[in-house]
N, C-alpha and C. Protein backbone atom coordinates (compact mmCIF):
# COMPACT_ATOMS: atom_id res chain seq x y z
N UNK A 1 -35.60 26.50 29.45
CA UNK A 1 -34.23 26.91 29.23
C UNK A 1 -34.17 27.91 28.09
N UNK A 2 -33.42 29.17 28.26
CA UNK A 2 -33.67 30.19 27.52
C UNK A 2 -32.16 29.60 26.30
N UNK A 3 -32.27 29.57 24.97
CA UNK A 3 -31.01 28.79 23.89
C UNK A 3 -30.61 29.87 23.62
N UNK A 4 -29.37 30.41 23.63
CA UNK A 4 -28.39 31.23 22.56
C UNK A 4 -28.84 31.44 21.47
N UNK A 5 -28.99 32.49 20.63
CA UNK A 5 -29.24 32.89 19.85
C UNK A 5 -27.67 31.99 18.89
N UNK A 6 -28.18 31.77 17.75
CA UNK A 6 -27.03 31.22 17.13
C UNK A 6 -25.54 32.45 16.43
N UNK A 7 -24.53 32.11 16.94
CA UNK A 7 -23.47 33.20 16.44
C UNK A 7 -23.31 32.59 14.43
N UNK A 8 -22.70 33.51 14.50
CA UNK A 8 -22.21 33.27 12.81
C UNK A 8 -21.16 32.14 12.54
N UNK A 9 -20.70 31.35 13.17
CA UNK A 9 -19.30 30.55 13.41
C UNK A 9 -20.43 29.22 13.13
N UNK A 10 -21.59 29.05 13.91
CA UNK A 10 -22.71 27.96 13.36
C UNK A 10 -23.11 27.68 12.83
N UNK A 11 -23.55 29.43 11.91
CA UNK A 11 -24.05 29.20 10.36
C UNK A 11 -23.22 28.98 9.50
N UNK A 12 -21.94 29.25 9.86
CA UNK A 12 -21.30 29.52 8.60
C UNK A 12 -20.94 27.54 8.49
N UNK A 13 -20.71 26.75 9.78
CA UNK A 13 -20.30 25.78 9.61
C UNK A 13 -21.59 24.74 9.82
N UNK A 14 -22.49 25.28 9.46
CA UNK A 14 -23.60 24.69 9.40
C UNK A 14 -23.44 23.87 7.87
N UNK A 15 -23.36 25.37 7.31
CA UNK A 15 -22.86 25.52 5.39
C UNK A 15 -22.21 24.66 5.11
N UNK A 16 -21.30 24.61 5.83
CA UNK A 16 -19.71 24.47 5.65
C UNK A 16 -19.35 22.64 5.61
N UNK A 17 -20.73 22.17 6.50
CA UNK A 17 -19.78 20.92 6.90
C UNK A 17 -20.00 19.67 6.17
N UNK A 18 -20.31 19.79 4.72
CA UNK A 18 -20.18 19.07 3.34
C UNK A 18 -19.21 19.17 2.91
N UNK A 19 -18.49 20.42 3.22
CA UNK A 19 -17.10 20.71 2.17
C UNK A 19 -15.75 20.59 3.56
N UNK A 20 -16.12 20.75 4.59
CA UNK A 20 -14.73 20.83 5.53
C UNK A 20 -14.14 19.87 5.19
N UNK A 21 -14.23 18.70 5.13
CA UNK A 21 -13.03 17.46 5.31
C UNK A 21 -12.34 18.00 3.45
N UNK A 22 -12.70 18.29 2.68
CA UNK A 22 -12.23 18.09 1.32
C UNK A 22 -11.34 19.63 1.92
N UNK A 23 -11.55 20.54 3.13
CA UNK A 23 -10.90 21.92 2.68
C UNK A 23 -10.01 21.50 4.19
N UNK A 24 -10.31 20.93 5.26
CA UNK A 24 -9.23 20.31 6.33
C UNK A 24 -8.75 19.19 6.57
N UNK A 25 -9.38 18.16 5.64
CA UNK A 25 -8.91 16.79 6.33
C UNK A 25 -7.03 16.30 5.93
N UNK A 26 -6.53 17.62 4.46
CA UNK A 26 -5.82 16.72 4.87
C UNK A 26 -4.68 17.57 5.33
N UNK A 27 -4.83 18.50 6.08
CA UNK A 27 -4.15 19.23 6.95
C UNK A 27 -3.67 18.35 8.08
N UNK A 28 -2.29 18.01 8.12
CA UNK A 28 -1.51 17.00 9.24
C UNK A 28 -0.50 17.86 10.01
N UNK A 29 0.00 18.88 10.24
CA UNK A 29 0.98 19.13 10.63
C UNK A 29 0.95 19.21 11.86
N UNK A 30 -0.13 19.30 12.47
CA UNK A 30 -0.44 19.59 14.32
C UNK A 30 -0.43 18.12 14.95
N UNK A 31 -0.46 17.43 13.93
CA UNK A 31 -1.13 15.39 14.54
C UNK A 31 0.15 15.35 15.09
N UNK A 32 1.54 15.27 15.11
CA UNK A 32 2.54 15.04 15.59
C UNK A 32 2.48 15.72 17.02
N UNK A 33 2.53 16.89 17.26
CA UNK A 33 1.86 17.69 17.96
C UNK A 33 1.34 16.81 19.32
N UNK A 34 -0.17 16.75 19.00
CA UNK A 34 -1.09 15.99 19.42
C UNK A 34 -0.49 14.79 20.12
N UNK A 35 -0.10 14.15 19.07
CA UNK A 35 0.50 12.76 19.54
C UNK A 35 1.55 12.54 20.63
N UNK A 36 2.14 13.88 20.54
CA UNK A 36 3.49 13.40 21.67
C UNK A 36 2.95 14.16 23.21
N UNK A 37 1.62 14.72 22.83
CA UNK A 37 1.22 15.90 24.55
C UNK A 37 0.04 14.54 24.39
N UNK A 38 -0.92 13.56 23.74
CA UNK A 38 -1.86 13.07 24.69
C UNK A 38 -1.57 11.61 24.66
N UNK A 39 -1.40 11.14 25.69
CA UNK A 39 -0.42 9.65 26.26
C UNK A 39 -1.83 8.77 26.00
N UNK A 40 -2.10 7.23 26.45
CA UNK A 40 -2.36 6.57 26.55
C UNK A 40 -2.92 6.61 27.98
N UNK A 41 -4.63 5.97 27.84
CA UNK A 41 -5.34 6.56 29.30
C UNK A 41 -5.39 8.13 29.49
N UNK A 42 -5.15 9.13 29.05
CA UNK A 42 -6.03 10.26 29.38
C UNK A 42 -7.03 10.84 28.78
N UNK A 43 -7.91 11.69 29.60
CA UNK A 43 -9.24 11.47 29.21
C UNK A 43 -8.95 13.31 28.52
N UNK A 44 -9.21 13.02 27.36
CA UNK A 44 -9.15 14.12 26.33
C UNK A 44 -10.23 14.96 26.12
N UNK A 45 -10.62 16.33 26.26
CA UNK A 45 -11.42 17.05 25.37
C UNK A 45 -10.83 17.99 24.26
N UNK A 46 -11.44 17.70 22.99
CA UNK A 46 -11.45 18.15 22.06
C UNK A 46 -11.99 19.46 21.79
N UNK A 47 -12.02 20.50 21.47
CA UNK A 47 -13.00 21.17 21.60
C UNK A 47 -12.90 22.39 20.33
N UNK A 48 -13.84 22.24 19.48
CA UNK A 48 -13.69 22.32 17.93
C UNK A 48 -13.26 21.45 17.07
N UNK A 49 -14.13 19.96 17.51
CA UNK A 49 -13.37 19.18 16.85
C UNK A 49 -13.90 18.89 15.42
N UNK A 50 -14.99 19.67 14.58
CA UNK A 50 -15.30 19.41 13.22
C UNK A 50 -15.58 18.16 13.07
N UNK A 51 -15.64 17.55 11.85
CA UNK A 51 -15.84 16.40 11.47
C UNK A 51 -14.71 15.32 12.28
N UNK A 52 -14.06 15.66 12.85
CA UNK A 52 -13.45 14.39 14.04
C UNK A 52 -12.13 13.82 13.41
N UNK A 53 -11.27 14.97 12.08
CA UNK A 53 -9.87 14.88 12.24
C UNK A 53 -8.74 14.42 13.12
N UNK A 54 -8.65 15.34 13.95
CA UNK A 54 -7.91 15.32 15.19
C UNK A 54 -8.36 13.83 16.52
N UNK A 55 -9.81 13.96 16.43
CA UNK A 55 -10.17 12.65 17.51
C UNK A 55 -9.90 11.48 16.31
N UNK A 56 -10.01 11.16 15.11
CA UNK A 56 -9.63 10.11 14.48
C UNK A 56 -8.08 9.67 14.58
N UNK A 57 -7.01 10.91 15.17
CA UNK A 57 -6.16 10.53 14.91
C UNK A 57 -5.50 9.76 16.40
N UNK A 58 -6.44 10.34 17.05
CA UNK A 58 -6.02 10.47 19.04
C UNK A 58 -6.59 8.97 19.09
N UNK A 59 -7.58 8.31 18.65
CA UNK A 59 -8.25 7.33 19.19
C UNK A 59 -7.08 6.07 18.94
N UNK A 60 -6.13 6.18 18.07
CA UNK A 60 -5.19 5.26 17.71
C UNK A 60 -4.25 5.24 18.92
N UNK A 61 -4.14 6.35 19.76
CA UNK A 61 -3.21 6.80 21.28
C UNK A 61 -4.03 5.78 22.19
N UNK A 62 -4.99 5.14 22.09
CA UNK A 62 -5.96 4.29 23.60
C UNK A 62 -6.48 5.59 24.53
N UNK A 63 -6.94 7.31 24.27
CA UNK A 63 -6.89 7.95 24.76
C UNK A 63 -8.61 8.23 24.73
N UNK A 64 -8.99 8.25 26.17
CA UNK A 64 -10.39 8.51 26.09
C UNK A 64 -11.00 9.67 25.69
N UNK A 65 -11.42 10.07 24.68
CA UNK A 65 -12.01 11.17 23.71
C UNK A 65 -13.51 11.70 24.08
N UNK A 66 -13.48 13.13 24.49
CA UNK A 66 -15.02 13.06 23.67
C UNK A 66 -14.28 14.68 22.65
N UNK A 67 -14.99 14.38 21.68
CA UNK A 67 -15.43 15.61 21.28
C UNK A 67 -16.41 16.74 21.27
N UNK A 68 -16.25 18.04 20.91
CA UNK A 68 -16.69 19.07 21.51
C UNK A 68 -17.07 20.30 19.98
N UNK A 69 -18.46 20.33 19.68
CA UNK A 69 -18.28 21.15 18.62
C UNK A 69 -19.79 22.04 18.78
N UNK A 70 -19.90 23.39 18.44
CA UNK A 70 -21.05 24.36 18.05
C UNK A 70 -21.98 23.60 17.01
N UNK A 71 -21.45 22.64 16.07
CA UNK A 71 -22.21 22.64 15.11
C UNK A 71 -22.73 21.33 14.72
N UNK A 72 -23.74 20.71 15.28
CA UNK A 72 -24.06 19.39 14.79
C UNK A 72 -24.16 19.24 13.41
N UNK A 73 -24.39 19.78 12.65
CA UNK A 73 -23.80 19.36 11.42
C UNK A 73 -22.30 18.50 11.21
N UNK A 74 -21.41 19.16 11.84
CA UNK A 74 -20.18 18.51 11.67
C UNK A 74 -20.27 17.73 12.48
N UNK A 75 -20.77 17.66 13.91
CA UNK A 75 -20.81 16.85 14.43
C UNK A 75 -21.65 15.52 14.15
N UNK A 76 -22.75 15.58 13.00
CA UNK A 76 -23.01 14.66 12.16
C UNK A 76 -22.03 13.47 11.24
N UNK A 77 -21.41 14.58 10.57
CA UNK A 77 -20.26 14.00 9.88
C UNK A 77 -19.26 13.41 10.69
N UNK A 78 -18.10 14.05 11.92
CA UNK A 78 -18.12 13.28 12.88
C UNK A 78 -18.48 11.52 13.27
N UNK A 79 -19.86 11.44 13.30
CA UNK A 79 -20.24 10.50 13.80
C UNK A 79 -20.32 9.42 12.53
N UNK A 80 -20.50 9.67 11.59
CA UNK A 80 -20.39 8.98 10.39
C UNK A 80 -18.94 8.37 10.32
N UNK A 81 -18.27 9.18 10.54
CA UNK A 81 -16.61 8.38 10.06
C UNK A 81 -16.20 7.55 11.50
N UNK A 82 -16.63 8.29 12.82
CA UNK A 82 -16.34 7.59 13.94
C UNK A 82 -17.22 6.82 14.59
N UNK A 83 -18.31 5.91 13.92
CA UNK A 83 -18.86 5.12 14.62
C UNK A 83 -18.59 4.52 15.22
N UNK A 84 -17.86 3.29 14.93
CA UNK A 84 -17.23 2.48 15.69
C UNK A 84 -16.87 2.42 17.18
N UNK A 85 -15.79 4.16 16.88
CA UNK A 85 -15.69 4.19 18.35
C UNK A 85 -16.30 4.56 18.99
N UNK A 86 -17.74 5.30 18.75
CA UNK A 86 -19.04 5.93 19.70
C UNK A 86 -19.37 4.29 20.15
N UNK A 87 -19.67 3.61 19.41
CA UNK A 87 -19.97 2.28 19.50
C UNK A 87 -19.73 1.15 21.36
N UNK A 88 -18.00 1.41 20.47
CA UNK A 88 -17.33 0.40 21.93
C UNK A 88 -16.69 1.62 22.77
N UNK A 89 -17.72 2.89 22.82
CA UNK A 89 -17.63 3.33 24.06
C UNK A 89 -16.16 4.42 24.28
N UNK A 90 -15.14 4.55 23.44
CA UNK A 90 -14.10 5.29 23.53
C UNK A 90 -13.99 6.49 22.94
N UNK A 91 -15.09 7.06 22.71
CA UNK A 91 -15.53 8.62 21.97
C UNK A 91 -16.91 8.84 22.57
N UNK A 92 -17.08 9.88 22.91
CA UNK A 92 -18.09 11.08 22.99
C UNK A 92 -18.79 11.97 22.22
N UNK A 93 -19.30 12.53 21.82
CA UNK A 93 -19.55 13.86 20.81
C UNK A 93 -20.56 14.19 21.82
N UNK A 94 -20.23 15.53 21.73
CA UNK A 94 -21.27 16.45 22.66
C UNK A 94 -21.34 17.77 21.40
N UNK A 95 -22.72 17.91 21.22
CA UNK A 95 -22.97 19.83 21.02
C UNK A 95 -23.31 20.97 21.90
N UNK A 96 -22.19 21.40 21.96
CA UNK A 96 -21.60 22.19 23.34
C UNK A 96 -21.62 23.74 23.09
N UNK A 97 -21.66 24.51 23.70
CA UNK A 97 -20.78 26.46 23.26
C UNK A 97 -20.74 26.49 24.24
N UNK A 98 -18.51 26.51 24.80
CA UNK A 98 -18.26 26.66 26.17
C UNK A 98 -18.75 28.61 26.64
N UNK A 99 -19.34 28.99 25.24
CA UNK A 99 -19.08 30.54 25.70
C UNK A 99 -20.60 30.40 27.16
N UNK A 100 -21.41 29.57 27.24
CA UNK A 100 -22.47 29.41 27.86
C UNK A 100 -22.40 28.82 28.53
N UNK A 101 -21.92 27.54 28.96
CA UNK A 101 -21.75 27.09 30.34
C UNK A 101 -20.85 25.89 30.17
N UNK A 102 -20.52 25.06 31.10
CA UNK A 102 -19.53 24.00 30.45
C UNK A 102 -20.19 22.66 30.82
N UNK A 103 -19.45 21.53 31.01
CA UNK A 103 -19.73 20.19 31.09
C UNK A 103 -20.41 19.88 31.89
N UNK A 104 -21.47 19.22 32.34
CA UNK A 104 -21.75 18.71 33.99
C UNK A 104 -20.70 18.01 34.73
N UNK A 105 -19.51 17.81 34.36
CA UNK A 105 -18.90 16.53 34.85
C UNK A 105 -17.75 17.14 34.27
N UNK A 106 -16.55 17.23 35.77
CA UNK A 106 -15.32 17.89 35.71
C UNK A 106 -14.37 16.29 35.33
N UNK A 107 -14.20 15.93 33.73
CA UNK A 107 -13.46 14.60 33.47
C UNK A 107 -12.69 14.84 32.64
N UNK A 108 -12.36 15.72 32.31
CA UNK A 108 -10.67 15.71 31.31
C UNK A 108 -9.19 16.28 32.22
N UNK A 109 -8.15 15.95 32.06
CA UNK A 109 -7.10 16.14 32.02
C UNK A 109 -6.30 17.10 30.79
N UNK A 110 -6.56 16.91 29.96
CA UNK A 110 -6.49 17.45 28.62
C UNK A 110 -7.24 17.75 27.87
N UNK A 111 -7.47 19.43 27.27
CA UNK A 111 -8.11 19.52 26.75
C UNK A 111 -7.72 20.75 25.39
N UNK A 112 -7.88 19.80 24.36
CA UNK A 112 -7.31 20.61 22.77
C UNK A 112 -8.10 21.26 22.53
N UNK A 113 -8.13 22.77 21.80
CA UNK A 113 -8.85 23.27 21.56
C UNK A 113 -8.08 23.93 20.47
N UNK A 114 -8.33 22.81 19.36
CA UNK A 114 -7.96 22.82 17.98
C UNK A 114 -8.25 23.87 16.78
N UNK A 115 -7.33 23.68 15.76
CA UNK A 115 -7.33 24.07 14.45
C UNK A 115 -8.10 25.25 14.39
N UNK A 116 -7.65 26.41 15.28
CA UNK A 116 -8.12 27.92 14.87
C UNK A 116 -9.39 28.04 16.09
N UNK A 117 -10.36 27.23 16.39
CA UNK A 117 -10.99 27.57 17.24
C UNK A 117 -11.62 28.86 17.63
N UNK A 118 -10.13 28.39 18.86
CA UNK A 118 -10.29 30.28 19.80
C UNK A 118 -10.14 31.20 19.10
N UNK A 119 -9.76 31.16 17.62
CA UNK A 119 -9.90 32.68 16.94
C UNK A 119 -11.49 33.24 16.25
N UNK A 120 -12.16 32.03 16.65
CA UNK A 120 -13.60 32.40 16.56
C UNK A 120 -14.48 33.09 17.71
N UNK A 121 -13.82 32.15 19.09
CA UNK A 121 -14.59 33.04 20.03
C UNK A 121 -14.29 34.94 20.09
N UNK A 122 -15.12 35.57 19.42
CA UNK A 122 -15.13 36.38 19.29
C UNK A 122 -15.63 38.15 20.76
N UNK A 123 -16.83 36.55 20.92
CA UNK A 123 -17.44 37.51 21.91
C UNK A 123 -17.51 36.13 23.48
N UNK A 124 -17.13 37.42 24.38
CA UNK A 124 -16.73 36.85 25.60
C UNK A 124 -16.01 35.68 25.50
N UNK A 125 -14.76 35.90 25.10
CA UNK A 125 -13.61 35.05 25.52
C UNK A 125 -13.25 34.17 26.82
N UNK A 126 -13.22 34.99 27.60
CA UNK A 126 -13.71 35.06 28.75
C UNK A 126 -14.42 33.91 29.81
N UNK A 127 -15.51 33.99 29.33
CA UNK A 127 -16.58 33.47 29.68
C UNK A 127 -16.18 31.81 28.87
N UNK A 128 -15.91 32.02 27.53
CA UNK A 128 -15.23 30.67 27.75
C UNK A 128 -14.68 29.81 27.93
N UNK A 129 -13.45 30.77 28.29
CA UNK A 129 -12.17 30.36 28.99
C UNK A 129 -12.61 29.16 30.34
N UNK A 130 -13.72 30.39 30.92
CA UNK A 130 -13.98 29.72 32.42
C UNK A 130 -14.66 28.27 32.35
N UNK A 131 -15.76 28.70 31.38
CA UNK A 131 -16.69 27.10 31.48
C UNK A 131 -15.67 26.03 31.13
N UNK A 132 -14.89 26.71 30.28
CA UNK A 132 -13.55 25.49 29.56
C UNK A 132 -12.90 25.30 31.05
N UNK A 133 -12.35 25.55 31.88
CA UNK A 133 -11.96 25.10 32.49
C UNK A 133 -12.86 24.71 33.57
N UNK A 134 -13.93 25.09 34.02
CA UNK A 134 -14.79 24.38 34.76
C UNK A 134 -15.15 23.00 34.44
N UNK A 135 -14.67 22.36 32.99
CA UNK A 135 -14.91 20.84 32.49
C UNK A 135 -13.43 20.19 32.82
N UNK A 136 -12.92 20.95 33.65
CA UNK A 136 -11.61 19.67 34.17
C UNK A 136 -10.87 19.56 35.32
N UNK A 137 -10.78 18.72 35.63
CA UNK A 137 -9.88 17.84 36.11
C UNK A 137 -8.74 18.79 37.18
N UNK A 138 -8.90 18.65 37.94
CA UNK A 138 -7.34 19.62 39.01
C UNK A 138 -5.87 19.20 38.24
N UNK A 139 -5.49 19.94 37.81
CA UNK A 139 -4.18 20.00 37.42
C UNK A 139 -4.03 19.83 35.83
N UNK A 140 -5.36 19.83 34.95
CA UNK A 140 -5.43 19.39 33.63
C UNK A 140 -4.58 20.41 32.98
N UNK A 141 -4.52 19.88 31.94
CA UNK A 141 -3.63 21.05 30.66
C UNK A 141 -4.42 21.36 29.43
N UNK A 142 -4.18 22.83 29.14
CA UNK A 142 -5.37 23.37 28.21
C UNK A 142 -4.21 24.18 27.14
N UNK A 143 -4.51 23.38 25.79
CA UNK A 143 -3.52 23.39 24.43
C UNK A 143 -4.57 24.07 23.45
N UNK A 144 -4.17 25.48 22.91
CA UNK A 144 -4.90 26.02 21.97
C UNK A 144 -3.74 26.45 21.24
N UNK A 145 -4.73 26.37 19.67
CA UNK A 145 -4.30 26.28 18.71
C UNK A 145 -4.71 28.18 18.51
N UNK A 146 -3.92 28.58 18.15
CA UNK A 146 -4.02 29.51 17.65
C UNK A 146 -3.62 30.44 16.50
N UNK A 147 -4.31 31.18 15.70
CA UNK A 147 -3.76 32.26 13.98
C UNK A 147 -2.83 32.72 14.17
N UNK A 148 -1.47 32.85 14.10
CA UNK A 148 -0.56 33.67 14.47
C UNK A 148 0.08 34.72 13.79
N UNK A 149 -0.66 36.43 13.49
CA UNK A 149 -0.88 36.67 12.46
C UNK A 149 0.66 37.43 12.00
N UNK A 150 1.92 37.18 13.00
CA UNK A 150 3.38 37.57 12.80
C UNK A 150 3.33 36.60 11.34
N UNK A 151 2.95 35.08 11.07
CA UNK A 151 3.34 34.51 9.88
C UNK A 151 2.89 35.19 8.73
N UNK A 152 2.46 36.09 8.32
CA UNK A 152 2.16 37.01 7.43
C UNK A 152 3.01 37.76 7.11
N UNK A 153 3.62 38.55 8.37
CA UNK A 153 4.71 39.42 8.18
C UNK A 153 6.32 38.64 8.09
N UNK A 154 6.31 37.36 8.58
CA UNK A 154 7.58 36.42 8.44
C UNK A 154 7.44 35.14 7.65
N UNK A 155 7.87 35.38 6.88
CA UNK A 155 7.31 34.17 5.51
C UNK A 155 8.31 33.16 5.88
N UNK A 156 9.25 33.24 7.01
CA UNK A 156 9.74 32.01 6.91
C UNK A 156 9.41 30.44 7.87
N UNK A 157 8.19 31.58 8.33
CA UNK A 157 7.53 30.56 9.36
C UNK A 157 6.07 30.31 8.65
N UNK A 158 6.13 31.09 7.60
CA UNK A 158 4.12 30.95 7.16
C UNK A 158 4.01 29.81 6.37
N UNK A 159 2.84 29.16 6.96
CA UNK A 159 2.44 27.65 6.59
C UNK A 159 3.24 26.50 7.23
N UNK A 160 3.39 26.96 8.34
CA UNK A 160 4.58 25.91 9.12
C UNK A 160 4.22 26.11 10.26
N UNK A 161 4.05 24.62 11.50
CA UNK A 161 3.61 24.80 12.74
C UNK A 161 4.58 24.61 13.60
N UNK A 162 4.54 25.96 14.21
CA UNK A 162 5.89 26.54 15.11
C UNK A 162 5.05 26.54 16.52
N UNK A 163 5.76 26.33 17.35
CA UNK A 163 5.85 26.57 19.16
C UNK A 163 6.95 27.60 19.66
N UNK A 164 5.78 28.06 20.71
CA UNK A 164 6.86 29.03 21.63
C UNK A 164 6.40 28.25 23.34
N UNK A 165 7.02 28.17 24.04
CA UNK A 165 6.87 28.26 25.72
C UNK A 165 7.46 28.97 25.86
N UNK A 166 6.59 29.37 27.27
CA UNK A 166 6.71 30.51 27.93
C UNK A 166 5.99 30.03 29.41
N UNK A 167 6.37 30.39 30.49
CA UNK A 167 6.44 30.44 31.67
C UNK A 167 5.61 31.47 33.03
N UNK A 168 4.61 31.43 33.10
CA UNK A 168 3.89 32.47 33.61
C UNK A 168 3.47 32.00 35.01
N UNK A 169 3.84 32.87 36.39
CA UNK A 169 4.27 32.13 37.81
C UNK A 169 5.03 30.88 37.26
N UNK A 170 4.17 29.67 37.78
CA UNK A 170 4.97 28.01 37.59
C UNK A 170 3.81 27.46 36.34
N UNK A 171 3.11 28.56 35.57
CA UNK A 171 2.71 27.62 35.23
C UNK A 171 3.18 27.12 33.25
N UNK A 172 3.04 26.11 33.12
CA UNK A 172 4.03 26.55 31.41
C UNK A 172 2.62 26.43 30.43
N UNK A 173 3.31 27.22 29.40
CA UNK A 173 2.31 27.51 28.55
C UNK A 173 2.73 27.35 27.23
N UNK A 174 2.48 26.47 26.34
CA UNK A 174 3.08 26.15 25.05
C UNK A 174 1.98 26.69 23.94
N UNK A 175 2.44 27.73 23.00
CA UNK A 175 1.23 28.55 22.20
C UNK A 175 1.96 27.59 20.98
């Protein structure tokens, strides 16, 4: 099997994933978010999930988790705070890059693709769009988080997590 050359988003959170929880963990404003789009019984992918913020907060929903990250490092840390639930079976961790191919196994319904993420896939977007959706489910829903760089120019929304829907054919799309 020929491996990806590693992008800079790996190294950098290779570095990085001693200090992330002290520079994201206690970033809450999306958990509300989260909480009211993933119900009880659906099978969740995470995808950028870092040290396992966001799946620490989902696993309290009864919602079947795996997480999804470039960087076993964090995905180290990850597994440190979420044993338990790797344990009795209600979490996953996979080291994944949807930019290369996706899941063997089409099992989510939902799938987050958290806290800035997609503003890393830099190269072939594209391409990960597809494998990302080649890991789900007929009719699943795909929630990205995205930089929105208007809050720069409108300070009355900067540092505050705002929604827009929008409607494209039938299908809805909440940025």
């Amino acid at each position: 099997m020929i491996r990806p050359q590693r992008s800079n988003a790996t190294e950098t959170y290779r570095a990085f994933a001693d200090l992330y929880d002290a520079y994201a963990g206690y970033f809450s404003d999306d958990l509300e978010f989260y909480r009211n789009i993933c119900k009880p019984d659906d099978h969740v992918l995470e995808i950028g999930c870092g040290t396992g913020r966001i799946l620490e907060f989902l696993l309290q929903r009864n919602c079947h988790l795996a997480g999804v990250d470039i960087s076993e490092e964090m995905l180290e840390k990850a597994r440190q705070k979420l044993s338990i639930y790797i344990e009795n079976k209600s979490l996953r961790l996979i080291n994944q890059n949807f930019t290369y191919l996706p899941l063997p196994q089409r099992n989510y319904n939902k799938v987050l693709i958290t806290f800035y993420t997609f503003n890393y896939i830099l190269k072939k977007p594209v391409d990960f769009l597809t494998h990302t959706y080649d890991s789900l489910t007929t009719n699943a829903e795909i929630y990205i988080d995205l930089l929105y760089p208007r809050a720069l120019k409108n300070k009355s929304i900067d540092n505050r997590w705002t929604e827009k829907n929008l409607v494209i054919g039938s299908q809805p799309i909440i940025i």
